[in-house]
Protein backbone atom coordinates (compact mmCIF):
# COMPACT_ATOMS: atom_id res chain seq x y z
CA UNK A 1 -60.86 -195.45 -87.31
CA UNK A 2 -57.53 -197.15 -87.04
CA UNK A 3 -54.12 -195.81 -87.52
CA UNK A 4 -54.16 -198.82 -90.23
CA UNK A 5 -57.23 -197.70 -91.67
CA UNK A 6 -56.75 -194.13 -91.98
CA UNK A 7 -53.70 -195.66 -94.11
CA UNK A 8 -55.81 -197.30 -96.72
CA UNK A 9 -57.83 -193.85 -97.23
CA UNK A 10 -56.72 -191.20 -99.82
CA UNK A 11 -56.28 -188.00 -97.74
CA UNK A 12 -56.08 -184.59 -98.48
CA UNK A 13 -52.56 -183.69 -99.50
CA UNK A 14 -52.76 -180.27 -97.94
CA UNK A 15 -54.48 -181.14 -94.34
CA UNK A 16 -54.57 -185.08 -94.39
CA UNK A 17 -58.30 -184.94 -94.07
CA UNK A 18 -59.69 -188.24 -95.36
CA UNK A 19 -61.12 -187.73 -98.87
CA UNK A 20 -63.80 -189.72 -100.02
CA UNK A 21 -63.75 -191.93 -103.27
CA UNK A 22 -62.56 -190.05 -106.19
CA UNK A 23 -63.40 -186.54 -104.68
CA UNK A 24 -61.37 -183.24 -106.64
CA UNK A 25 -62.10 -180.71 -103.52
CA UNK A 26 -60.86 -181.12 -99.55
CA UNK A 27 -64.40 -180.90 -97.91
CA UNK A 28 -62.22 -179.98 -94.60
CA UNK A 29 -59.85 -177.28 -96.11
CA UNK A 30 -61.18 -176.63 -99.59
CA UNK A 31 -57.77 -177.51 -101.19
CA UNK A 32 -58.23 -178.90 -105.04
CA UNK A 33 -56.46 -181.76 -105.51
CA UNK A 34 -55.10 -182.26 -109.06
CA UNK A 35 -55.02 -185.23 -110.83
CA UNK A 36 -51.95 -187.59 -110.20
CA UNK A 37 -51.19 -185.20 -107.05
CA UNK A 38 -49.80 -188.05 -104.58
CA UNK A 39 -51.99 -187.66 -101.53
CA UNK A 40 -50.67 -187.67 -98.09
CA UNK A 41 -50.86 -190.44 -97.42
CA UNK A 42 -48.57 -191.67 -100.70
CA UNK A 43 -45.97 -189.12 -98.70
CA UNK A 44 -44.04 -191.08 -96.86
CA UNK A 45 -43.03 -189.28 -93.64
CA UNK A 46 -39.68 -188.60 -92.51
CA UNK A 47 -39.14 -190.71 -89.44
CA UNK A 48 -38.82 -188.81 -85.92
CA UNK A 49 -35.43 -190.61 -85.15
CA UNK A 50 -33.64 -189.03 -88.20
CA UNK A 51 -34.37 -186.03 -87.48
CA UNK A 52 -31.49 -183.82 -86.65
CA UNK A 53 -31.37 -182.26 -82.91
CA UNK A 54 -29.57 -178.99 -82.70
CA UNK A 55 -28.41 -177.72 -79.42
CA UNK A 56 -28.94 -174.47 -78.92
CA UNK A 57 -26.62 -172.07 -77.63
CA UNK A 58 -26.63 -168.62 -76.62
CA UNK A 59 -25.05 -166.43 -79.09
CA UNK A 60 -22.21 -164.72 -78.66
CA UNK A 61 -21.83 -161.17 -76.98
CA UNK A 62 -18.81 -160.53 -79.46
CA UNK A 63 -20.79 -161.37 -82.13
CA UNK A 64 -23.51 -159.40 -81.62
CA UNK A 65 -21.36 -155.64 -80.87
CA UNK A 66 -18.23 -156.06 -82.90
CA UNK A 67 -20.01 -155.86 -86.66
CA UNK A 68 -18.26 -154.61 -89.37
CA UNK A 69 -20.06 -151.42 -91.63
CA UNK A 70 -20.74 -154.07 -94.29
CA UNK A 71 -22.54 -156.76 -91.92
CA UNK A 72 -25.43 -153.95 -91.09
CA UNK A 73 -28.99 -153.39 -92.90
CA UNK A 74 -28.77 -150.63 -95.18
CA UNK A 75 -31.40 -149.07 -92.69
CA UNK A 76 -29.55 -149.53 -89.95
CA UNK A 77 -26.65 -148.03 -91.22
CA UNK A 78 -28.44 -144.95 -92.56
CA UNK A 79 -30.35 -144.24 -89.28
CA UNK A 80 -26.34 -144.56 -87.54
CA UNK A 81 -24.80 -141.67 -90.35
CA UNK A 82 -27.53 -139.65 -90.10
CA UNK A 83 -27.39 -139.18 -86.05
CA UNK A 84 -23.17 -139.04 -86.30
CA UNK A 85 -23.60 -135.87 -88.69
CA UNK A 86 -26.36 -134.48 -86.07
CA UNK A 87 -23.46 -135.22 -83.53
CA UNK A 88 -20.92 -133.38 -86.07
CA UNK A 89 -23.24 -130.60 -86.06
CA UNK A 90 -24.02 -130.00 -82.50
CA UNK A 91 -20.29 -129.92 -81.91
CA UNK A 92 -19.47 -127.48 -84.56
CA UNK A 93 -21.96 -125.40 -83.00
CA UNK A 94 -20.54 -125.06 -79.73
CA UNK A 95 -17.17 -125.14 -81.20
CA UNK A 96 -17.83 -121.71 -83.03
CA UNK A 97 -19.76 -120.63 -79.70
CA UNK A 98 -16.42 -121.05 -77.44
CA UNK A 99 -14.48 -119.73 -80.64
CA UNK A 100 -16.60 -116.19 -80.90
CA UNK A 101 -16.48 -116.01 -76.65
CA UNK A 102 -12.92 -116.03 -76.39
CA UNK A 103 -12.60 -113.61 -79.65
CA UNK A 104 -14.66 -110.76 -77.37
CA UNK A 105 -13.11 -108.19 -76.07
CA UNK A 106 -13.41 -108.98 -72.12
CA UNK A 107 -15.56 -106.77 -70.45
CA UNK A 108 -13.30 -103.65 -68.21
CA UNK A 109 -14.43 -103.92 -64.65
CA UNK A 110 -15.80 -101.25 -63.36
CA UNK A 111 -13.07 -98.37 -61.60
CA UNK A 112 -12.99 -98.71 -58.30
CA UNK A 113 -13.29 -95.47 -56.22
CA UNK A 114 -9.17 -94.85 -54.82
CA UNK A 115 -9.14 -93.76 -51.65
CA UNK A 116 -7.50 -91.05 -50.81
CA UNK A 117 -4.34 -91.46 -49.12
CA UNK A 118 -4.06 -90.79 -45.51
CA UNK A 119 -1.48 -87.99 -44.73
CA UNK A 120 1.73 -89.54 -43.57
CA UNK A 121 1.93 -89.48 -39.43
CA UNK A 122 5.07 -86.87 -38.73
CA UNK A 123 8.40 -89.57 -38.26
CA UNK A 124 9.23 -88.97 -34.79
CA UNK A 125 12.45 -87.10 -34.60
CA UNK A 126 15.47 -89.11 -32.97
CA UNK A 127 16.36 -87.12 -29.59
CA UNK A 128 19.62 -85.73 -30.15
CA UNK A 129 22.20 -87.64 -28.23
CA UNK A 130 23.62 -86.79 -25.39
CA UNK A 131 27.16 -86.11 -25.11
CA UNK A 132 28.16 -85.44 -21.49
CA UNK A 133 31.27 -83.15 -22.04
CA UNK A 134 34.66 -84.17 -20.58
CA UNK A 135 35.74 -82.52 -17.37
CA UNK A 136 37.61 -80.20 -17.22
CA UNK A 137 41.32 -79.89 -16.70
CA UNK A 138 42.77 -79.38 -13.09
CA UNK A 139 45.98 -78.17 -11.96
CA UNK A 140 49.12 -80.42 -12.18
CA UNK A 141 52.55 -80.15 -10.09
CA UNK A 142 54.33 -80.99 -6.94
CA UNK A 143 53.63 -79.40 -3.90
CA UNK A 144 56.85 -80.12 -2.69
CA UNK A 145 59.74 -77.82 -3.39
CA UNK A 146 62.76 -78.59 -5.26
CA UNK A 147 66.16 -76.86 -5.79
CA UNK A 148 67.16 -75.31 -8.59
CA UNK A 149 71.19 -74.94 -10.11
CA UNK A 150 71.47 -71.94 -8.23
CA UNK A 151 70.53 -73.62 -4.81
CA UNK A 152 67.14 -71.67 -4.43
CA UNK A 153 64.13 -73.32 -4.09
CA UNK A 154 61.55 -73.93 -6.93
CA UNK A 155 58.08 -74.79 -7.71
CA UNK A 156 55.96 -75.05 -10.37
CA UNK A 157 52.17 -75.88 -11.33
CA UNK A 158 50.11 -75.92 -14.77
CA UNK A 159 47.08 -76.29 -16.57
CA UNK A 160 45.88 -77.76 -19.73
CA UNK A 161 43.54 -75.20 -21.60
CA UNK A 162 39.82 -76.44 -21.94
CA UNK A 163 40.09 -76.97 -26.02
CA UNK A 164 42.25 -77.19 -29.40
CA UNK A 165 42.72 -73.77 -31.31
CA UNK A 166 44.34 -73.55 -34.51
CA UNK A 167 47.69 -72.15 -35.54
CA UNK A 168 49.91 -72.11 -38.51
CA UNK A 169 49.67 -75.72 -40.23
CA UNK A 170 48.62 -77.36 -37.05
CA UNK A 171 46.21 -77.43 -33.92
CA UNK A 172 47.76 -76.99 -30.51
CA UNK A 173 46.31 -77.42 -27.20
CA UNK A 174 48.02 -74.21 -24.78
CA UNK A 175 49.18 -74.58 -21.29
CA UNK A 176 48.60 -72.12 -18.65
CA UNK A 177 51.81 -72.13 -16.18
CA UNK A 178 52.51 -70.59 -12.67
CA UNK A 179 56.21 -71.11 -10.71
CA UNK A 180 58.61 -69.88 -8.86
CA UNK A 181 62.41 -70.19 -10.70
CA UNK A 182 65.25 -68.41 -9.07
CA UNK A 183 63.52 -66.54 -6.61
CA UNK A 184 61.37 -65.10 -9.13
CA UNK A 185 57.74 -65.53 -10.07
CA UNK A 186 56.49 -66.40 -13.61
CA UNK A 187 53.24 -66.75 -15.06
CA UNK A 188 52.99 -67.86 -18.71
CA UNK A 189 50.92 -68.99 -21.35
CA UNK A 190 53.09 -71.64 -23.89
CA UNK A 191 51.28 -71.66 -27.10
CA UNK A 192 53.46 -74.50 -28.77
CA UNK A 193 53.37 -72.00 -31.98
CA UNK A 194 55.89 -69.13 -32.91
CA UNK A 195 53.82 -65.84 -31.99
CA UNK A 196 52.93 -63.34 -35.20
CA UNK A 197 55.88 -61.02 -35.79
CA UNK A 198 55.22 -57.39 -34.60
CA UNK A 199 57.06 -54.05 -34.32
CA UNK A 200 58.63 -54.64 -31.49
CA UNK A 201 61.02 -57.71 -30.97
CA UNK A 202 60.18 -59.90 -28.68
CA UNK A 203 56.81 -58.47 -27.50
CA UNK A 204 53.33 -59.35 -28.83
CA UNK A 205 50.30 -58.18 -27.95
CA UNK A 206 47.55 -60.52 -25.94
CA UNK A 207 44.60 -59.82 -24.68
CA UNK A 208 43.38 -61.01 -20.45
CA UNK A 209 39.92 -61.17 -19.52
CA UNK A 210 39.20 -62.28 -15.82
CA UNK A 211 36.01 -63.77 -14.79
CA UNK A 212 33.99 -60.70 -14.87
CA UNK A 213 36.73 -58.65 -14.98
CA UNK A 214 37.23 -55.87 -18.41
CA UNK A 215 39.06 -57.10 -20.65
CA UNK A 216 42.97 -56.18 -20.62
CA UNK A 217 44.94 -55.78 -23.54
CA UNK A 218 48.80 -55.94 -22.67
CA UNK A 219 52.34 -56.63 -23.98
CA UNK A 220 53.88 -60.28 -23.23
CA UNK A 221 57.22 -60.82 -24.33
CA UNK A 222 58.05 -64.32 -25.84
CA UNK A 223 60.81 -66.84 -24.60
CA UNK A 224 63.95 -67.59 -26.26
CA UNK A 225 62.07 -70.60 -28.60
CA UNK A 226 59.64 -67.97 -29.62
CA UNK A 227 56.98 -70.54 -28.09
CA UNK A 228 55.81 -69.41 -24.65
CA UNK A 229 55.00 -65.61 -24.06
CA UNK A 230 55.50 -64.33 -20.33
CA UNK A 231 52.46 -61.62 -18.76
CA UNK A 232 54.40 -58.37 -17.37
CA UNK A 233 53.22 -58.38 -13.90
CA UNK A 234 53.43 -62.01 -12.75
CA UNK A 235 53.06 -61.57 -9.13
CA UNK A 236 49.42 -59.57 -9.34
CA UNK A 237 48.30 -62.23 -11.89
CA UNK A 238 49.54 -64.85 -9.72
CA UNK A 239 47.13 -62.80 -6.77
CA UNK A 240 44.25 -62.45 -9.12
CA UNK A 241 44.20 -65.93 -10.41
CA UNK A 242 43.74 -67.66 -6.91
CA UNK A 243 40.19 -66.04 -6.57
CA UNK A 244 39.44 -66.44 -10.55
CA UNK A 245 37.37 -69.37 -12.08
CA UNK A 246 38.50 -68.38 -15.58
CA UNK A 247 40.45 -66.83 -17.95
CA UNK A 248 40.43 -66.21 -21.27
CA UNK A 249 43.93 -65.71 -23.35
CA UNK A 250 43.67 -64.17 -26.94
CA UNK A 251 46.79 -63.85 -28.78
CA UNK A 252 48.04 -63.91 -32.69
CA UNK A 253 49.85 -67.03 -34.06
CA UNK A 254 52.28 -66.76 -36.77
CA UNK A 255 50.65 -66.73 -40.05
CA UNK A 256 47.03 -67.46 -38.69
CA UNK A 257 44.03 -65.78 -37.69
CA UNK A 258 44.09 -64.48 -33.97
CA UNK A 259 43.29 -67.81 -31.49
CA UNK A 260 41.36 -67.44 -28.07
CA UNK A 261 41.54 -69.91 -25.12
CA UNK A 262 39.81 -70.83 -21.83
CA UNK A 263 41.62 -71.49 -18.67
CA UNK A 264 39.27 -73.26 -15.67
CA UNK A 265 41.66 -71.87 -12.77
CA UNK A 266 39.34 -72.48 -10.19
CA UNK A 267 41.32 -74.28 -7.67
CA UNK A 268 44.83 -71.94 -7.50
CA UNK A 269 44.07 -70.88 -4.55
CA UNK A 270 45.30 -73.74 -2.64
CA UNK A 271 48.24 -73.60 -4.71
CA UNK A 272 48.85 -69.57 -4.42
CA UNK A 273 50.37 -70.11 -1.32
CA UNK A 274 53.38 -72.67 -1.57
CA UNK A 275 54.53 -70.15 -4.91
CA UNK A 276 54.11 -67.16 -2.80
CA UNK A 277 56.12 -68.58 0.09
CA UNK A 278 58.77 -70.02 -2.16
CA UNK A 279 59.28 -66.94 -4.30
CA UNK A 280 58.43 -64.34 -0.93
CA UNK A 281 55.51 -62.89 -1.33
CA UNK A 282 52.00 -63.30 0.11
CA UNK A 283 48.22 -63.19 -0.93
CA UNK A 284 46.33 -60.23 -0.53
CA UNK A 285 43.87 -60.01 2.15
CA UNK A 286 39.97 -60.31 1.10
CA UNK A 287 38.36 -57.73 -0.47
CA UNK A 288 41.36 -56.13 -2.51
CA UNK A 289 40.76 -57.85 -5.52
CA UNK A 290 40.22 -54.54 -7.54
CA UNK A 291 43.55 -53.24 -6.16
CA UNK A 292 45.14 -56.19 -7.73
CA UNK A 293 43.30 -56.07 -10.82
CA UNK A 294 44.80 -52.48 -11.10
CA UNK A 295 48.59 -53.96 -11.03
CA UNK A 296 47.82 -56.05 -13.80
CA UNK A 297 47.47 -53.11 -16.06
């Protein structure tokens, strides 16, 4: 059958099946045509060319994930609140988890066991320093004679004592002192301090100790300055001291407690001599040194 003579046949209205003559019921699809219902082939179909062609296009991506609360199905927006107050939830819970850690008391660590302490090592001890001691004094004068204001000849040596001792107000360093001064010989002992006043005027009592010698306790009789005080027997000293290494002088100062000195006379007896010449006398031979420690007495 032609496309003209399908044209000219009533068709169904539902499936375009051809109906025959003045048939109520589609025999293809069963559909009941009603009386007056145009058939399809009184439809007059829309022609191809006016149909509108739409170009499709992607949709887009801003669209689709920026939506506003309103713009969702009521589903859609249930399903979203109920998993944001599961979220709420979950975080509460470890919220009040951290909260309740940091609220215990933090455990005490254990004590440790303290060692004992180790007994301090013993400092070393500083050596004490060493102080080399100063030499001692020597003898001091001119060998050479000189003249005195009554033409005779004179000499004189002396020596420093070996420390300080303390008199009135003051410390004073004494001076040992042999010479010859008009033709007479002197040994003396200036103790730059006025002697302590005793009974007698002008004579104080000292005390001589030789070496190994006993002690001697005699009567020296001061100068005119009240400063220097002169042994008795000046001569035997003299003898006794150039075979000495030392002597000791005690004596009072004025006003102080009694003051004791050491002489290092080692040395006098190259000195001895030029007094004994200049002053007349001579040294002893060896071996009488008792018999001149008895004329110091």
């Amino acid at each position: 059958m032609s496309e003209r003579d399908e044209r000219g046949v009533p068709q169904c209205p539902h499936c375009a099946a051809p109906i025959e003559g003045a048939a109520t019921t589609c025999w293809t699809c069963g559909h009941e045509i009603a009386p007056g219902e145009p058939t399809h082939a009184d439809l007059e179909p829309e022609p191809l060319d006016q149909i509108p062609i739409v170009d499709w296009k992607d949709p887009d991506p801003t669209q689709l994930t920026v939506q506003s609360r309103d713009a969702l199905p009521a589903s859609q927006a249930k399903g979203r609140s109920i998993a944001l107050v599961g979220g709420v939830g979950v975080l509460a819970c470890v919220t009040a988890m951290i909260v309740l850690q940091s609220l215990q008391p933090a455990a005490s660590p254990s004590p440790q066991p303290v060692a004992a302490p180790r007994p301090a090592s013993p400092a070393p001890v500083a050596a004490a320093p060493v102080v080399e001691s100063a030499p001692a004094p020597t003898w001091v004068g001119a060998r050479r004679t000189t003249w005195a204001n009554d033409g005779s000849k004179t000499i004189s040596f002396e020596l420093k004592a070996t420390s300080d001792v303390n008199v009135w107000m003051s410390r004073v360093r004494p001076l040992l002192v042999v010479r010859c001064l008009y033709r007479t010989t002197e040994v003396f002992v200036a103790i730059n301090s006025a002697a302590s006043i005793e009974g007698q005027s002008g004579s104080h009592t000292v005390r001589v100790h030789i070496d190994d010698d006993a002690e001697l306790v005699q009567q020296w009789t001061d100068s005119m300055s009240g400063q220097e005080l002169f042994a008795p027997n000046s001569v035997a000293l003299a003898r006794r001291l150039a075979s000495a290494q030392r002597l000791r002088f005690s004596f009072t100062p004025y006003n102080a407690k009694p003051a004791t000195v050491e002489f290092a006379v080692q040395g006098f007896e190259k000195l001895a001599p030029l007094v004994g010449n200049t002053c007349g006398w001579k040294l002893d031979e060896p071996g009488t040194a008792q018999v001149r420690t008895a004329r110091l007495n």
